[in-house]
N, C-alpha and C. Protein backbone atom coordinates (compact mmCIF):
# COMPACT_ATOMS: atom_id res chain seq x y z
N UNK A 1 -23.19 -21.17 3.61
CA UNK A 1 -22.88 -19.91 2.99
C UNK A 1 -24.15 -19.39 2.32
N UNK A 2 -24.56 -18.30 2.84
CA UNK A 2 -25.91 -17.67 2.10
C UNK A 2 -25.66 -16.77 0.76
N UNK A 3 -26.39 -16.54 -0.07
CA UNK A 3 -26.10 -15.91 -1.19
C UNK A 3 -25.63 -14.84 -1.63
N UNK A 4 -25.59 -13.67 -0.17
CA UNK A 4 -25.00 -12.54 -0.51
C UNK A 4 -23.30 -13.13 -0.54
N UNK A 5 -22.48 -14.22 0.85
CA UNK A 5 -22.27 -14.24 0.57
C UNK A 5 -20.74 -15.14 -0.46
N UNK A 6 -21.89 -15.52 -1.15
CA UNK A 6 -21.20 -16.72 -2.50
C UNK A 6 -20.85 -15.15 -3.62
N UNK A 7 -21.76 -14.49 -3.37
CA UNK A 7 -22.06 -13.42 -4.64
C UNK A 7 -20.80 -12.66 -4.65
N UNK A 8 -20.08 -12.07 -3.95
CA UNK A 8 -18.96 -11.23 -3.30
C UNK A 8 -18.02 -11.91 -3.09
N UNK A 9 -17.86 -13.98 -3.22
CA UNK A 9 -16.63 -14.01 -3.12
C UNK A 9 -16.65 -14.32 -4.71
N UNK A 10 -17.45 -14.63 -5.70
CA UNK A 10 -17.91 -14.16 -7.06
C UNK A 10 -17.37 -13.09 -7.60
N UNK A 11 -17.62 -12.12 -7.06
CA UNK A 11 -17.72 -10.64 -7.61
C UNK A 11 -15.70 -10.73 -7.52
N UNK A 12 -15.14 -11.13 -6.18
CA UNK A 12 -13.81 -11.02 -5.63
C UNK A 12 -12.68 -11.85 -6.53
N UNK A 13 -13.23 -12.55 -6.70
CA UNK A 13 -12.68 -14.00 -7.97
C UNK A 13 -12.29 -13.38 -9.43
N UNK A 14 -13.75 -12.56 -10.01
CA UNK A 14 -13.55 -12.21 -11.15
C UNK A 14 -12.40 -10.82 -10.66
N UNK A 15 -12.93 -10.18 -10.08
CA UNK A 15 -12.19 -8.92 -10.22
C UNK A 15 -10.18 -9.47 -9.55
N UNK A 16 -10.11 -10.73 -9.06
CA UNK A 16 -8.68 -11.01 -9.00
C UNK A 16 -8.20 -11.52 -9.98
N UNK A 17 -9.04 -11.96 -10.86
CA UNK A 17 -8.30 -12.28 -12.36
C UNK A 17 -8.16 -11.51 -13.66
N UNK A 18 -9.42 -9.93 -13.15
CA UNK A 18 -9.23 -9.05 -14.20
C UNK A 18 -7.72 -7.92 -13.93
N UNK A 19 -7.50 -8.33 -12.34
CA UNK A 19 -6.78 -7.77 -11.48
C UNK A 19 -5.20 -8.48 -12.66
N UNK A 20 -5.45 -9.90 -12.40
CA UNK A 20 -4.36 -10.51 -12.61
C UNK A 20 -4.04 -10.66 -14.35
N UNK A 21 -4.88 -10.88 -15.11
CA UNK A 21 -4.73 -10.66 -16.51
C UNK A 21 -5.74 -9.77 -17.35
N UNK A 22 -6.26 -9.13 -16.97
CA UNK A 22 -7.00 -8.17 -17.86
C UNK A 22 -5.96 -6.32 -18.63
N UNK A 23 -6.61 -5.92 -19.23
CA UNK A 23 -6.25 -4.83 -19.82
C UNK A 23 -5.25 -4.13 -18.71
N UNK A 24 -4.37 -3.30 -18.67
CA UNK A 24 -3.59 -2.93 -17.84
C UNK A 24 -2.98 -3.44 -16.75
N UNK A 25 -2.99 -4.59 -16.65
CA UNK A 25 -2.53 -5.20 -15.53
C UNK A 25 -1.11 -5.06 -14.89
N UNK A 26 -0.10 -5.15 -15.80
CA UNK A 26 1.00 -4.55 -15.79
C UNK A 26 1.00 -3.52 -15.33
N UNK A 27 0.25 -2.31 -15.45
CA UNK A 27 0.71 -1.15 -15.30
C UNK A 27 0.02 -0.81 -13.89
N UNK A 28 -0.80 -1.98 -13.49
CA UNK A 28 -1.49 -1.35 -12.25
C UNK A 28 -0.24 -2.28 -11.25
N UNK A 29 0.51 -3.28 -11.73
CA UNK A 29 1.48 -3.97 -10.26
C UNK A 29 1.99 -3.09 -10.83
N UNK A 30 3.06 -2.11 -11.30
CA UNK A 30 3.90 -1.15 -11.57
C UNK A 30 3.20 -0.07 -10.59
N UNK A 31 2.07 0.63 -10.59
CA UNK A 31 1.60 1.53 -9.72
C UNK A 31 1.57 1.09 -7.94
N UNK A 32 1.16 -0.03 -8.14
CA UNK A 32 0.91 -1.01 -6.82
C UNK A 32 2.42 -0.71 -6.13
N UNK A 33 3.13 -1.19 -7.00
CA UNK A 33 5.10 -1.25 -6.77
C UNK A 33 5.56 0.13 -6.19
N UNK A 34 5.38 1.18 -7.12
CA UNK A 34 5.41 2.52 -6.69
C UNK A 34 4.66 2.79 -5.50
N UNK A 35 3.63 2.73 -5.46
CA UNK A 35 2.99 3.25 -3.85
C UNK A 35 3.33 3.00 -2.96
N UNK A 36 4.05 1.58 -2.98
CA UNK A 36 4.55 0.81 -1.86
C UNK A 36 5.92 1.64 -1.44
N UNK A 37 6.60 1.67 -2.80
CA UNK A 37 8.05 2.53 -2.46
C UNK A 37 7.77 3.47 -1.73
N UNK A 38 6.91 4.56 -2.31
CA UNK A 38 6.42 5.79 -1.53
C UNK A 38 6.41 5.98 -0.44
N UNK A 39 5.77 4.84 -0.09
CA UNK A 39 4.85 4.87 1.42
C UNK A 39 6.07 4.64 2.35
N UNK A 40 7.04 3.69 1.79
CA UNK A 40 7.96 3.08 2.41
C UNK A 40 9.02 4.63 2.69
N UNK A 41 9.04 5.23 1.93
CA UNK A 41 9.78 6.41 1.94
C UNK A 41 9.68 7.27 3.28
N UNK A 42 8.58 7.53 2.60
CA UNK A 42 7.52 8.55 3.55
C UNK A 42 7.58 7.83 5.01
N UNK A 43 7.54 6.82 5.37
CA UNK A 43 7.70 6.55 6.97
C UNK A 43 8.81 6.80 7.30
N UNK A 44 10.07 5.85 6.34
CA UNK A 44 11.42 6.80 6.88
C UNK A 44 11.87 7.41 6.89
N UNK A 45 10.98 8.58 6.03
CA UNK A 45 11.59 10.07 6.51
C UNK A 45 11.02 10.50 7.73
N UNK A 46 9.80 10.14 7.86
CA UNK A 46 9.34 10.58 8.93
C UNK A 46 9.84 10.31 10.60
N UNK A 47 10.54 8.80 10.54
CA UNK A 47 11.06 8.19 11.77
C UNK A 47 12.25 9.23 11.74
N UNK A 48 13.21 9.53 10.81
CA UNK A 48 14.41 9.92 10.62
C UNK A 48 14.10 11.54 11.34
N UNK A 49 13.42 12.28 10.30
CA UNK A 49 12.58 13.59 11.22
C UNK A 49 12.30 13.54 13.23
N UNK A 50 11.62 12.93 13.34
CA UNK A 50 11.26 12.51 14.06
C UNK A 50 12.30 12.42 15.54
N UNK A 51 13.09 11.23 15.12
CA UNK A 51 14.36 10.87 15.68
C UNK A 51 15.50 12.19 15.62
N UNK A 52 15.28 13.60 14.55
CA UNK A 52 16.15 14.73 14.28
C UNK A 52 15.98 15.14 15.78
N UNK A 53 14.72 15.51 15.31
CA UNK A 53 14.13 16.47 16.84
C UNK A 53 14.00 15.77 17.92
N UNK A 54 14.20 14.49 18.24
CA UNK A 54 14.13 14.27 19.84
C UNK A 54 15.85 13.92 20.19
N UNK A 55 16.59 14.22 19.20
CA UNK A 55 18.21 14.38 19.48
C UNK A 55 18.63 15.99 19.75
N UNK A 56 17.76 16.72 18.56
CA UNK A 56 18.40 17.96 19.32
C UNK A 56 17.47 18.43 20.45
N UNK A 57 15.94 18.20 20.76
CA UNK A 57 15.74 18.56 21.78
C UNK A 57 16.19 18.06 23.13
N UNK A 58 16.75 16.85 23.09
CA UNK A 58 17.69 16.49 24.34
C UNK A 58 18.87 17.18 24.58
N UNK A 59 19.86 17.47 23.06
CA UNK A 59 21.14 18.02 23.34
C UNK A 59 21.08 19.94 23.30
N UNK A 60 19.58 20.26 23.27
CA UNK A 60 19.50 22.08 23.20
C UNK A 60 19.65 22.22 25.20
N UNK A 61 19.97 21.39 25.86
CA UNK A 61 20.74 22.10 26.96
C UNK A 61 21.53 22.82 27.03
């Protein structure tokens, strides 16, 4: 392992424990939590959309 990189899994270490107990931490898995919902949303509306229009464009015969 050369030094760039030891340095970056260094840099990755600290920032998963400022991740995991530092100042706001709570509030960033709470944001983390939310985005996820979001995202999760947002695809199934989109499949649902999606799936609208290739039902009525089959049944607009």
């Amino acid at each position: 392992m050369d030094i760039k990189e030891e340095f970056e899994a260094r840099i990755k270490r600290i920032e998963g424990f400022i991740e995991d107990r530092g100042l706001f931490s709570e509030k960033l898995k709470k944001a983390k939590r939310a985005q996820r919902n979001i995202n999760a949303t947002i695809f199934l509306g989109s499949v649902i959309t999606i799936a609208g229009i290739a039902i009525w464009a089959l049944n607009r015969d």
